[in-house]
Protein backbone atom coordinates (compact mmCIF):
# COMPACT_ATOMS: atom_id res chain seq x y z
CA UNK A 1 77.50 6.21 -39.41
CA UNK A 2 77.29 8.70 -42.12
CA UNK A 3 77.76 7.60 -45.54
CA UNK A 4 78.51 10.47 -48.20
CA UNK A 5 79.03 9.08 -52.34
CA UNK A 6 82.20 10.65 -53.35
CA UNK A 7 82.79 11.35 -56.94
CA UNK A 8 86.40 10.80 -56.71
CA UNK A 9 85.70 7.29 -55.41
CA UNK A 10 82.53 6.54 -57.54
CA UNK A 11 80.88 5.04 -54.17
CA UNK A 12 79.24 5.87 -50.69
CA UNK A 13 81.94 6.10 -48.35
CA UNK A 14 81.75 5.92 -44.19
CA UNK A 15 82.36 10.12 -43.32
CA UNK A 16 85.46 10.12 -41.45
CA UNK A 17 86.99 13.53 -40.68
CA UNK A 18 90.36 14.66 -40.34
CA UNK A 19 89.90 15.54 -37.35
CA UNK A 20 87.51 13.60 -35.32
CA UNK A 21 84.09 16.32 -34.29
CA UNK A 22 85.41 18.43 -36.90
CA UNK A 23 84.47 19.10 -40.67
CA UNK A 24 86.11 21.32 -43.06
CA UNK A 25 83.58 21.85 -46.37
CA UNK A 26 84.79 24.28 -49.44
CA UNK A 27 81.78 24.73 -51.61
CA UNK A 28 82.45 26.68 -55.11
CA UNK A 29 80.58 29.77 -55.32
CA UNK A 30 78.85 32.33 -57.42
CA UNK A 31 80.87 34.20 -60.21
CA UNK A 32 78.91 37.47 -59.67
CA UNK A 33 78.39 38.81 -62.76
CA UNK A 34 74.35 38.38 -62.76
CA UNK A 35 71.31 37.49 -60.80
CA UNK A 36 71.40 33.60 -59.87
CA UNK A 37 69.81 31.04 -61.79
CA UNK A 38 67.51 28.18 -60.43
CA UNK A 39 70.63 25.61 -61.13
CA UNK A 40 71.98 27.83 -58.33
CA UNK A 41 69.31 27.48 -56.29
CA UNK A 42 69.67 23.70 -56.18
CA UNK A 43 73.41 23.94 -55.41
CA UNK A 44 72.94 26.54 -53.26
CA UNK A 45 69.97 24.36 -51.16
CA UNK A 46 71.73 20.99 -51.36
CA UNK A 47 74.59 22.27 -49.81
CA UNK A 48 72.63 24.05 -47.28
CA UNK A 49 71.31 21.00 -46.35
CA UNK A 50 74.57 19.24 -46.16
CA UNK A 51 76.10 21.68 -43.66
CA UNK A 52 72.71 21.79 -41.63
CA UNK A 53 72.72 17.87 -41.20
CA UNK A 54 76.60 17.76 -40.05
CA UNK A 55 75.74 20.29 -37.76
CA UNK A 56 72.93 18.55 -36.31
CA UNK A 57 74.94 15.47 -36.04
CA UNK A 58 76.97 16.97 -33.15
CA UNK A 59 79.94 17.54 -36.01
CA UNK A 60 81.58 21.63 -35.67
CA UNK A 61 81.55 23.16 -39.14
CA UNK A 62 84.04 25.14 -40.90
CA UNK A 63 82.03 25.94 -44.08
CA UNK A 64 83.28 28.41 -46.71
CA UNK A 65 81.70 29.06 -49.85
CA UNK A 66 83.85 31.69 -52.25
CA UNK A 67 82.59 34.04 -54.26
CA UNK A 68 84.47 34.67 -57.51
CA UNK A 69 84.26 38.80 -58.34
CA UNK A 70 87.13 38.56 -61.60
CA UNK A 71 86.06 37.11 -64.49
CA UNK A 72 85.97 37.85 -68.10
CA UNK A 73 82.38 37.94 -67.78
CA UNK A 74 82.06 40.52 -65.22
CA UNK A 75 84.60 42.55 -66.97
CA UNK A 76 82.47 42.39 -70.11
CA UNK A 77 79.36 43.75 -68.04
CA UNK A 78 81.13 46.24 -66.37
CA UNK A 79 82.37 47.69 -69.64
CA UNK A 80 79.36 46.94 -71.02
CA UNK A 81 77.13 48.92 -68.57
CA UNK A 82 79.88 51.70 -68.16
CA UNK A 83 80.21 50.41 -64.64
CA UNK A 84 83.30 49.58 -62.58
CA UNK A 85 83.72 46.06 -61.54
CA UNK A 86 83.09 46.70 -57.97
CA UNK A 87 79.68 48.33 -58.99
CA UNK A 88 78.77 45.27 -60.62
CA UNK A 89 80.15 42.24 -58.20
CA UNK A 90 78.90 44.59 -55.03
CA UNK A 91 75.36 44.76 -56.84
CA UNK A 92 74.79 41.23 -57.89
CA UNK A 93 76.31 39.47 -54.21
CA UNK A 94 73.75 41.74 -52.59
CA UNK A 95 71.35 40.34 -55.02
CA UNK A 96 72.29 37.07 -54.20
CA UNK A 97 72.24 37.89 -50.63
CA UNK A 98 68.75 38.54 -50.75
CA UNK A 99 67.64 35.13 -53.15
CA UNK A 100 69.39 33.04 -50.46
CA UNK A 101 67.73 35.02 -47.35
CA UNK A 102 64.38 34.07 -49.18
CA UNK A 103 65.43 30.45 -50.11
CA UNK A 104 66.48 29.83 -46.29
CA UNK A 105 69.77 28.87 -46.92
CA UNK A 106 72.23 30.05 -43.97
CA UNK A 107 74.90 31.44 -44.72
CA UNK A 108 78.28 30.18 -44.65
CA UNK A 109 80.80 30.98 -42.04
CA UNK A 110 83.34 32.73 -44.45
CA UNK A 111 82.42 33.94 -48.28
CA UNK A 112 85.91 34.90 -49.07
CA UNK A 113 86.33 36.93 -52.27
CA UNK A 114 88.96 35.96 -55.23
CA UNK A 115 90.00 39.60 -55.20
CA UNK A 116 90.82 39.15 -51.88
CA UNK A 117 93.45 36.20 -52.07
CA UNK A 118 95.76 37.28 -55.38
CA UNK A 119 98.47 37.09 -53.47
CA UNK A 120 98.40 33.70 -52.36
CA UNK A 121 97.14 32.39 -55.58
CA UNK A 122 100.45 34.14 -56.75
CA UNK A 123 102.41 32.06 -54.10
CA UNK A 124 101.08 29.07 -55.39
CA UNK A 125 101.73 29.92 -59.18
CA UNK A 126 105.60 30.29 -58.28
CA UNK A 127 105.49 26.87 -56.44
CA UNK A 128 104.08 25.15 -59.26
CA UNK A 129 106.87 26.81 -61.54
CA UNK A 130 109.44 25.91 -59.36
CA UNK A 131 108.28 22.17 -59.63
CA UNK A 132 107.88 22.24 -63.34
CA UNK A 133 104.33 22.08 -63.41
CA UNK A 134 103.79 25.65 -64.86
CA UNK A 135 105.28 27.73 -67.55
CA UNK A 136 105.33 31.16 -68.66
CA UNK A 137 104.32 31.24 -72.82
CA UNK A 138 104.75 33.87 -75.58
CA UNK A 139 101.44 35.49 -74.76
CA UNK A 140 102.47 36.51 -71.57
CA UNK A 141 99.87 34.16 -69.52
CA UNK A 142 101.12 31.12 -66.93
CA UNK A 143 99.84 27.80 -67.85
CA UNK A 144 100.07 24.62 -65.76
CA UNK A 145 101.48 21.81 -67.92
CA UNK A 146 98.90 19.12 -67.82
CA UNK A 147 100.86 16.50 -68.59
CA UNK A 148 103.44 16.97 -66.01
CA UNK A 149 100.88 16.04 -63.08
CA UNK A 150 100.75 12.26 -62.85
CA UNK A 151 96.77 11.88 -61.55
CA UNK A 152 95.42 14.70 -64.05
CA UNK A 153 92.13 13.00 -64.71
CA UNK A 154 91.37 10.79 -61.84
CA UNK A 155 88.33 13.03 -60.69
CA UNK A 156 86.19 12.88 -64.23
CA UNK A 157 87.78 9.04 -64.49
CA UNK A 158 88.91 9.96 -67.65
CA UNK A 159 92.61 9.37 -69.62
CA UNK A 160 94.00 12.54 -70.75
CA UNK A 161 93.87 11.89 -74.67
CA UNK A 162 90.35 11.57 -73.85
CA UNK A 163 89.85 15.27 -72.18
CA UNK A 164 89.11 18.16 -74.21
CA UNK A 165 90.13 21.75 -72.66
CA UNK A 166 87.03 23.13 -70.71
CA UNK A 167 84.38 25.57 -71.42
CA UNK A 168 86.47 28.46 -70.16
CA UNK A 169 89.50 27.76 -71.39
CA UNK A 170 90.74 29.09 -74.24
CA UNK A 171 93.09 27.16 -76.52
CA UNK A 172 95.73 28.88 -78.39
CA UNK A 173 98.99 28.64 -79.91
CA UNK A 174 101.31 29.51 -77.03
CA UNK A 175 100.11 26.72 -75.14
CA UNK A 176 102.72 23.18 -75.22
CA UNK A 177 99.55 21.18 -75.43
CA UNK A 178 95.35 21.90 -75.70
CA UNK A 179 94.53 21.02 -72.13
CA UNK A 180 96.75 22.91 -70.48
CA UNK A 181 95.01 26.00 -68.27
CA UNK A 182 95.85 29.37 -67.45
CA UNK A 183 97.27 30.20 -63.85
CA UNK A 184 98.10 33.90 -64.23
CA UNK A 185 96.79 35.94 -67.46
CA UNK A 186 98.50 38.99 -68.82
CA UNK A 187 96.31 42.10 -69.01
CA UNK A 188 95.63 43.85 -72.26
CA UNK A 189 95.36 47.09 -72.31
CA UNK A 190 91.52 47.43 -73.18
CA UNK A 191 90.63 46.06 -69.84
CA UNK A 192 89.64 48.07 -67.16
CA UNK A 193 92.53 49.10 -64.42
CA UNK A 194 90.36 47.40 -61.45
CA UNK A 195 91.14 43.84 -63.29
CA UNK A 196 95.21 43.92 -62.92
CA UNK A 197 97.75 43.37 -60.34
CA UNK A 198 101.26 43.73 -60.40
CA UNK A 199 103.12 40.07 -59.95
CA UNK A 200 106.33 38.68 -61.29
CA UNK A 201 105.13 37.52 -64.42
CA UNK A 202 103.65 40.83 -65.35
CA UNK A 203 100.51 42.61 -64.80
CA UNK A 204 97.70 40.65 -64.88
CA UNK A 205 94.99 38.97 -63.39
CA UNK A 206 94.22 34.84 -61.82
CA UNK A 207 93.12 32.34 -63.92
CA UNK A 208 89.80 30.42 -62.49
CA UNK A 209 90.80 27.98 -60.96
CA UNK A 210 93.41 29.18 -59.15
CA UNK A 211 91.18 30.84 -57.33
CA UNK A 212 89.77 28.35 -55.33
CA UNK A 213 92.93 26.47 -54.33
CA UNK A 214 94.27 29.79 -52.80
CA UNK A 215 91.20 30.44 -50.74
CA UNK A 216 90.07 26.66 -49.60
CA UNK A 217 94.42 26.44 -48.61
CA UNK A 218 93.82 29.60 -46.84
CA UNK A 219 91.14 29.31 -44.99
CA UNK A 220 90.80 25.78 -44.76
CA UNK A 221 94.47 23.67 -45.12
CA UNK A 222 94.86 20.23 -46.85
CA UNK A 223 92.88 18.38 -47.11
CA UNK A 224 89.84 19.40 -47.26
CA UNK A 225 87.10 17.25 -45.83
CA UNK A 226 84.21 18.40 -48.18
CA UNK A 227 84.28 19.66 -51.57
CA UNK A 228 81.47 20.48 -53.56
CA UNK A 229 79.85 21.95 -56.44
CA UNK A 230 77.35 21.75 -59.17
CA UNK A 231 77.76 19.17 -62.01
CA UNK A 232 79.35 21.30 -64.23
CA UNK A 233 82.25 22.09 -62.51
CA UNK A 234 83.69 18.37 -61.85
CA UNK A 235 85.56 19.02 -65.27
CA UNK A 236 87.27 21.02 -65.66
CA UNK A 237 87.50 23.02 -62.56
CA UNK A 238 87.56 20.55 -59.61
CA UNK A 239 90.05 18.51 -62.16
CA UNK A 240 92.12 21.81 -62.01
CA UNK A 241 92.06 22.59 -58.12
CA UNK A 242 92.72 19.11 -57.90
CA UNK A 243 96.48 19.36 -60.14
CA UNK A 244 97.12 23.06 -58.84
CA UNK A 245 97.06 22.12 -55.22
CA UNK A 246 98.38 18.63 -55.10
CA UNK A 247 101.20 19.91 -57.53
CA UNK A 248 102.43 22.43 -55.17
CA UNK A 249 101.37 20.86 -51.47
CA UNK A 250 101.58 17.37 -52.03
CA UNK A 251 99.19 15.18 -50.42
CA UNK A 252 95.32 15.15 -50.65
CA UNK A 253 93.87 18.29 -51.53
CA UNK A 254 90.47 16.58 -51.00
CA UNK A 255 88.69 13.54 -49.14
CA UNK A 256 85.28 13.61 -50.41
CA UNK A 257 84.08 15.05 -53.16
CA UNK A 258 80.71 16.16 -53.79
CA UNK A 259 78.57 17.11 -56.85
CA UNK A 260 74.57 17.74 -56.64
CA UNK A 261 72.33 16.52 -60.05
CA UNK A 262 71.60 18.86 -63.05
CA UNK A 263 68.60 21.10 -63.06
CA UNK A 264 66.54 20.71 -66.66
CA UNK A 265 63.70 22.58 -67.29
CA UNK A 266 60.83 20.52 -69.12
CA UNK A 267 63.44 17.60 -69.56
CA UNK A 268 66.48 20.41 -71.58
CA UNK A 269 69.21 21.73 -69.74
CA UNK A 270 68.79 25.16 -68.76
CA UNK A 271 70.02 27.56 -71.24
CA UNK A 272 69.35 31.45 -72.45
CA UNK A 273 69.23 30.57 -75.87
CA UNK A 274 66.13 27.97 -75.61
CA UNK A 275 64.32 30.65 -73.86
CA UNK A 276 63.97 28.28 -70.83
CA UNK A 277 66.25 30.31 -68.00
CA UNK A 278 64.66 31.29 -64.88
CA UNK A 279 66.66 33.23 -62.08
CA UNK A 280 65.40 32.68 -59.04
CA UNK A 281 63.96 36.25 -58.30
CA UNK A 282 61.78 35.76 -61.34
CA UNK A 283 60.43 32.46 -59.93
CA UNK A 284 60.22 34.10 -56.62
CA UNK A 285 57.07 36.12 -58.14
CA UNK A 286 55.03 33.68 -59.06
CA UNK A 287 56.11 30.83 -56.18
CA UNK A 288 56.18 30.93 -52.59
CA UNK A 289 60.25 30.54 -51.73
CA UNK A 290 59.50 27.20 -49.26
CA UNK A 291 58.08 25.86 -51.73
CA UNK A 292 61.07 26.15 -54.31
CA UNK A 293 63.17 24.88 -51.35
CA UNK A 294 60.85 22.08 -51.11
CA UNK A 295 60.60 21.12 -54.48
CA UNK A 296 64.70 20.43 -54.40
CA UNK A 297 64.53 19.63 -51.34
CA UNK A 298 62.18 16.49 -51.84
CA UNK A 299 64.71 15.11 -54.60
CA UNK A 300 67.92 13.40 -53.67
CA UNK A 301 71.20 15.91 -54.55
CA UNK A 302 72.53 13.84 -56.68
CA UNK A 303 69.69 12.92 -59.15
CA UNK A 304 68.68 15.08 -62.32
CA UNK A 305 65.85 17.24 -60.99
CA UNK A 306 62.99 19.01 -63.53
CA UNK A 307 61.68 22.27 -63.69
CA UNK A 308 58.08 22.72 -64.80
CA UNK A 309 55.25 24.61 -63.60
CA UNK A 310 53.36 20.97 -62.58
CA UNK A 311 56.26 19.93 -60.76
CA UNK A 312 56.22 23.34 -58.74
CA UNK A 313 52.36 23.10 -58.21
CA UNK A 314 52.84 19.79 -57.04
CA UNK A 315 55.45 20.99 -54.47
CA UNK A 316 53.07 23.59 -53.50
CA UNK A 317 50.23 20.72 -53.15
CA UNK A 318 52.15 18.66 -50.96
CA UNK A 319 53.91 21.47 -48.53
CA UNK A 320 50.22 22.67 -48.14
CA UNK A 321 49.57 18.93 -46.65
CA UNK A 322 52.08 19.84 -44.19
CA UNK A 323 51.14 22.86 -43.16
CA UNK A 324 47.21 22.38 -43.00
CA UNK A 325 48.19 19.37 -40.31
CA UNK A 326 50.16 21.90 -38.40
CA UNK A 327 47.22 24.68 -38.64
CA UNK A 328 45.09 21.53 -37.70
CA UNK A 329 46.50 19.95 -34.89
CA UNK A 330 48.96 23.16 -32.66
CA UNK A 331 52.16 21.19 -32.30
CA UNK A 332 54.36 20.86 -28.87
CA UNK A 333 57.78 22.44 -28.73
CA UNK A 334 59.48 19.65 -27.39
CA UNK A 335 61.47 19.02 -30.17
CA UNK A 336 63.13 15.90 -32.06
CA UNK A 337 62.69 12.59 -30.41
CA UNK A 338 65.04 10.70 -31.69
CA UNK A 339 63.68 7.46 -30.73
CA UNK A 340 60.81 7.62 -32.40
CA UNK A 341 60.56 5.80 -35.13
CA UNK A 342 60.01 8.98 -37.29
CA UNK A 343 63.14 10.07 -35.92
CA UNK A 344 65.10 6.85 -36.54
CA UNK A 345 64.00 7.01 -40.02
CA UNK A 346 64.57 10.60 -40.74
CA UNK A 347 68.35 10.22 -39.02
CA UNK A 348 68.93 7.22 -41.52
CA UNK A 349 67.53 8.54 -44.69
CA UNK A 350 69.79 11.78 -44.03
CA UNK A 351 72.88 9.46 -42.64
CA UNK A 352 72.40 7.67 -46.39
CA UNK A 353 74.37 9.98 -48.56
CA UNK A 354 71.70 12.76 -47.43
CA UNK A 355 68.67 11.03 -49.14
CA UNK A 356 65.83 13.95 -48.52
CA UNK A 357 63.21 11.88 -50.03
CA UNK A 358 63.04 9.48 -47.69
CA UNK A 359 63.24 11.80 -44.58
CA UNK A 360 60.53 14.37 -46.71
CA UNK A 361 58.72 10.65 -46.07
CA UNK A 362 58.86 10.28 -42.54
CA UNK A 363 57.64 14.35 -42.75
CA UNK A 364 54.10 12.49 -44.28
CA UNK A 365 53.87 9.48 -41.54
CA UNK A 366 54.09 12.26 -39.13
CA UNK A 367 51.31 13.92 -40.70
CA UNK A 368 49.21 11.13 -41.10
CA UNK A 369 49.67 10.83 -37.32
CA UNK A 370 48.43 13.72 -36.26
CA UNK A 371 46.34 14.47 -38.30
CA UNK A 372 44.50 11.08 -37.26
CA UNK A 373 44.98 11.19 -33.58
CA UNK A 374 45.36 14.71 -32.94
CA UNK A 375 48.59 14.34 -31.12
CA UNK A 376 50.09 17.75 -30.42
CA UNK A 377 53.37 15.54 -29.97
CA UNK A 378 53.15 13.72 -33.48
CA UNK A 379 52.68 17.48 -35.13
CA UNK A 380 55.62 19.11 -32.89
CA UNK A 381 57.66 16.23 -34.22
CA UNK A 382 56.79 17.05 -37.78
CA UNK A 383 57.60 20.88 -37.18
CA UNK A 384 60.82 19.87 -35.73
CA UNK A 385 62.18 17.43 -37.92
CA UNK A 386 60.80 19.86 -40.75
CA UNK A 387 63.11 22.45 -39.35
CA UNK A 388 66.12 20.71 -40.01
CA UNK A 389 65.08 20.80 -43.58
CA UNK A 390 64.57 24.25 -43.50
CA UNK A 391 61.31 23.45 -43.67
CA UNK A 392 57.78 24.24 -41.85
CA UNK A 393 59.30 27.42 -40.18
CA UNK A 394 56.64 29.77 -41.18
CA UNK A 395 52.90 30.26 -39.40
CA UNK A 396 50.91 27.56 -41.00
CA UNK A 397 47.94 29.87 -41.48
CA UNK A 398 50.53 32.78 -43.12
CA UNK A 399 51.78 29.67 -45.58
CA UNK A 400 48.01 28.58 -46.44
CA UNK A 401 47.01 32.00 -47.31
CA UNK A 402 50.30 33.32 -49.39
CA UNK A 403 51.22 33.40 -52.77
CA UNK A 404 49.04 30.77 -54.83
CA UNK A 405 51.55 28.87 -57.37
CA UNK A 406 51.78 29.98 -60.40
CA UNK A 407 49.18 32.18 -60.76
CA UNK A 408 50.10 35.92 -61.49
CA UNK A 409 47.13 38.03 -59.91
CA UNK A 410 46.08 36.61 -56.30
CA UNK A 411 43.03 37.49 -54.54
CA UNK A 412 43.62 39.93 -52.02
CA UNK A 413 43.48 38.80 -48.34
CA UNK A 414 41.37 41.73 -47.32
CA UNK A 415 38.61 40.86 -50.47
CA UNK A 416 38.59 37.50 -49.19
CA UNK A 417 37.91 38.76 -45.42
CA UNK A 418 34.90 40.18 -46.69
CA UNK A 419 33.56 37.75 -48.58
CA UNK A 420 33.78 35.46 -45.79
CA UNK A 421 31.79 38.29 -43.66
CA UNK A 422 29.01 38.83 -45.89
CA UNK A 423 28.68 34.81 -46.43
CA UNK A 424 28.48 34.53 -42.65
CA UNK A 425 26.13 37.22 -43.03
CA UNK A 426 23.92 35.62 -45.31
CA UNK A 427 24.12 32.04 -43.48
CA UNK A 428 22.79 34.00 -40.75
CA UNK A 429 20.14 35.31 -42.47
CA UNK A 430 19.08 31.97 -43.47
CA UNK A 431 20.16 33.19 -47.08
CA UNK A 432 21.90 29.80 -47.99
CA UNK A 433 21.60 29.98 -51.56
CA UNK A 434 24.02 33.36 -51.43
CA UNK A 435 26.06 31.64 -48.82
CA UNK A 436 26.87 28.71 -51.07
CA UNK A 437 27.03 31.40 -54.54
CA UNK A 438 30.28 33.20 -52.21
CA UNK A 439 31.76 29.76 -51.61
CA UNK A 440 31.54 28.91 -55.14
CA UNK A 441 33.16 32.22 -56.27
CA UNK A 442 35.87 32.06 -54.12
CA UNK A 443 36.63 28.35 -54.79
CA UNK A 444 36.24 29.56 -58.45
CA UNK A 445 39.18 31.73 -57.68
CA UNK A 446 41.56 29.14 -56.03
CA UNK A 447 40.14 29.70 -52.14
CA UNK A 448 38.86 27.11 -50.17
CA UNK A 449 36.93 27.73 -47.08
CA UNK A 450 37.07 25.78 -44.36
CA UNK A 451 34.19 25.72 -41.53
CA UNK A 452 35.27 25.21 -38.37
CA UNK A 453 33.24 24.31 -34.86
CA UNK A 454 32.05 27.68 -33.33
CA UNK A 455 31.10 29.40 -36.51
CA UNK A 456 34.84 30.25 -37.43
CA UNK A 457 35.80 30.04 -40.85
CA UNK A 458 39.62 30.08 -42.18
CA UNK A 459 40.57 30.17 -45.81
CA UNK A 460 43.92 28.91 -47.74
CA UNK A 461 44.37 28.66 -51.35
CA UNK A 462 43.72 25.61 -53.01
């Protein structure tokens, strides 16, 4: 049985469903004010994975990922840029579009849009009034009174003297206590007209995190099977969904709670003032995208993973492995057997809480296999169960000669073609000394040549 850890539990848990075959998963989103981040990219894969393996388990998936397009940010850089909001959240979702096209991550069956759901986050504002959970203060804004909630804190497993108000929550006078968050904020009058609706308590705009308890109710009901999110966003957002929708509904607003590990880079957290933040487009120059997707890929979710250029070339190293086995030895299309013990192992690293490494592990027996025996079944199985990692779905040959890691000016394929012809040439010509000079140049440049029976060489980059 599948065994998921869930933060609000603190332990692996047996996956049981609401409703038996079927899984309802909210995953927190992108706030689309700029291009994503490589922290992104590990949410954005992890969670990928997630839905692929339920999927593959037989289970029906109803996966929505939001995408939050109001924010004080992207109201900043559309004044900033002299754009309208639109302009800017259209531009940067395409933009992210396009980063998780090249990542391989599918997409998910509804993206809703916060813009899109005001009025139900408004429906939920009055219900938490009417309970006495929510107030209206001198500023004009609608908080939710903390206090009033009875399990405000269970999620971060802290007391509430203990909690500080969160990163985007601003702490003010006209709030009854410091912790207390904004539902509904009044608009001034410097902001642009695209960031205010008209509601009972004024013109304004949604807080955060009322966001996504109006689009997961909406789309999804209570409670939620899945939630999940990056590890900054257990406090205080989840925290916040968490007292919104339980205060109003009642209930469970979530059975499982997931939260993938923190991306550092070179051991520090990712941050634009160390110099040390990389968006995933700028990576995207200098790396082949499977092999980003491998590189998270190979580390469980839930640990701290780091960012460094050795880590990436070793990524690249190791998916080459891979792929030279399946340019090697032509795998079968028959697909997963699941009674091989490749495939038992794979289906119980993944059934463990989703532990990649250990299926990325049964990925290398396989290779080993083949490459040993020859056995077109031992490499089909590799492709296949590779495939379910998003992995291994390229040519092998179009994978070996792409993008070297890391390095900024590749040799063109169609320089290398010749090269290969004129050291044929020379070999020919019993010229052996200029044959081996070309090999030595183009090893000298990251290409490895590879001579195979009949006369045929093939090149990848080392």
């Amino acid at each position: 049985m599948l065994q998921i850890y869930n933060t609000l539990a603190r332990a692996k848990q047996p996956f049981q469903p609401r409703q038996a075959g079927c899984v309802s998963m909210y995953v927190c989103g992108m706030t689309v004010y700029d291009y994503c981040h490589l922290g992104h990219a590990r949410m954005l894969v992890s969670f990928d994975i997630v839905q692929r393996w339920l999927r593959a388990s037989g289970y029906q998936v109803n996966y929505v990922r939001n995408i939050t397009d109001i924010d004080d940010k992207i109201i900043r850089r559309a004044v900033e840029s002299g754009k309208t909001i639109t302009q800017v959240t259209e531009f940067f979702i395409d933009a992210m579009h396009e980063d998780e096209a090249a990542l391989g991550v599918q997409p998910p069956d509804h993206e809703p849009r916060a813009t899109q759901h005001v009025g139900k986050m408004l429906d939920i504002v009055r219900l938490l009034e009417d309970k006495g959970l929510a107030y209206r203060s001198s500023d004009g804004d609608v908080n939710y009174a903390v206090r009033q909630f009875p399990g405000y804190g269970k999620l971060s497993g802290k007391s509430l003297d203990d909690l500080r108000a969160g990163e985007r929550v601003k702490v003010d006078t006209a709030k009854r206590d410091p912790l207390d968050f904004v539902l509904w904020k009044a608009a001034k009058p410097t902001e642009p007209p695209e960031s205010k609706w008209e509601s009972p308590y004024g013109v304004g705009r949604p807080g955060w995190h009322i966001e996504c308890s109006a689009m997961s109710m909406e789309l999804l009901g209570m409670p939620l099977d899945i939630h999940g999110g990056g590890p900054d966003l257990k406090f205080p957002h989840h925290e916040n969904e968490i007292a919104q929708s339980e205060g109003a509904y009642g209930g469970t607003f979530a059975n499982t709670w997931m939260h993938c590990g923190p991306l550092m880079v070179d051991a520090e957290k990712m941050s634009k003032s160390l110099g040390n933040f990389f968006t995933i487009r700028d990576t995207l120059e200098h790396y082949d995208a499977e092999v980003i997707r491998y590189f998270i890929v190979r580390s469980h979710y839930r640990s701290p993973q780091n960012y460094a250029g050795d880590n990436l070339a070793d990524a690249r190293s190791a998916l080459t492995r891979l792929y030279t086995t399946l340019a090697n030895v032509a795998p079968d299309e028959a697909g997963v057997d699941w009674d091989h013990p490749t495939g038992l192992a794979f289906k119980a690293a993944m059934d463990d809480d989703f532990n990649t490494p250990e299926a990325v592990a049964a990925l290398f027996e396989l290779a080993a296999e083949a490459n040993k025996s020859g056995s077109a079944r031992a490499a089909g199985q590799l492709k296949a169960l590779g495939g379910m990692l998003g992995l291994l779905g390229q040519p092998p040959r179009e994978f070996l000669q792409g993008k070297a890691g890391g390095d900024d000016a590749d040799t063109g394929a169609a320089a290398i073609e010749a090269r290969i012809e004129a050291r044929a040439q020379a070999k020919k010509d019993k010229n052996f000394a200029e044959a081996d000079r070309l090999r030595a140049e183009l090893l000298a440049e990251g290409i490895v040549l590879e001579d195979k029976p009949g006369g045929v060489t093939v090149w990848r980059r080392a």
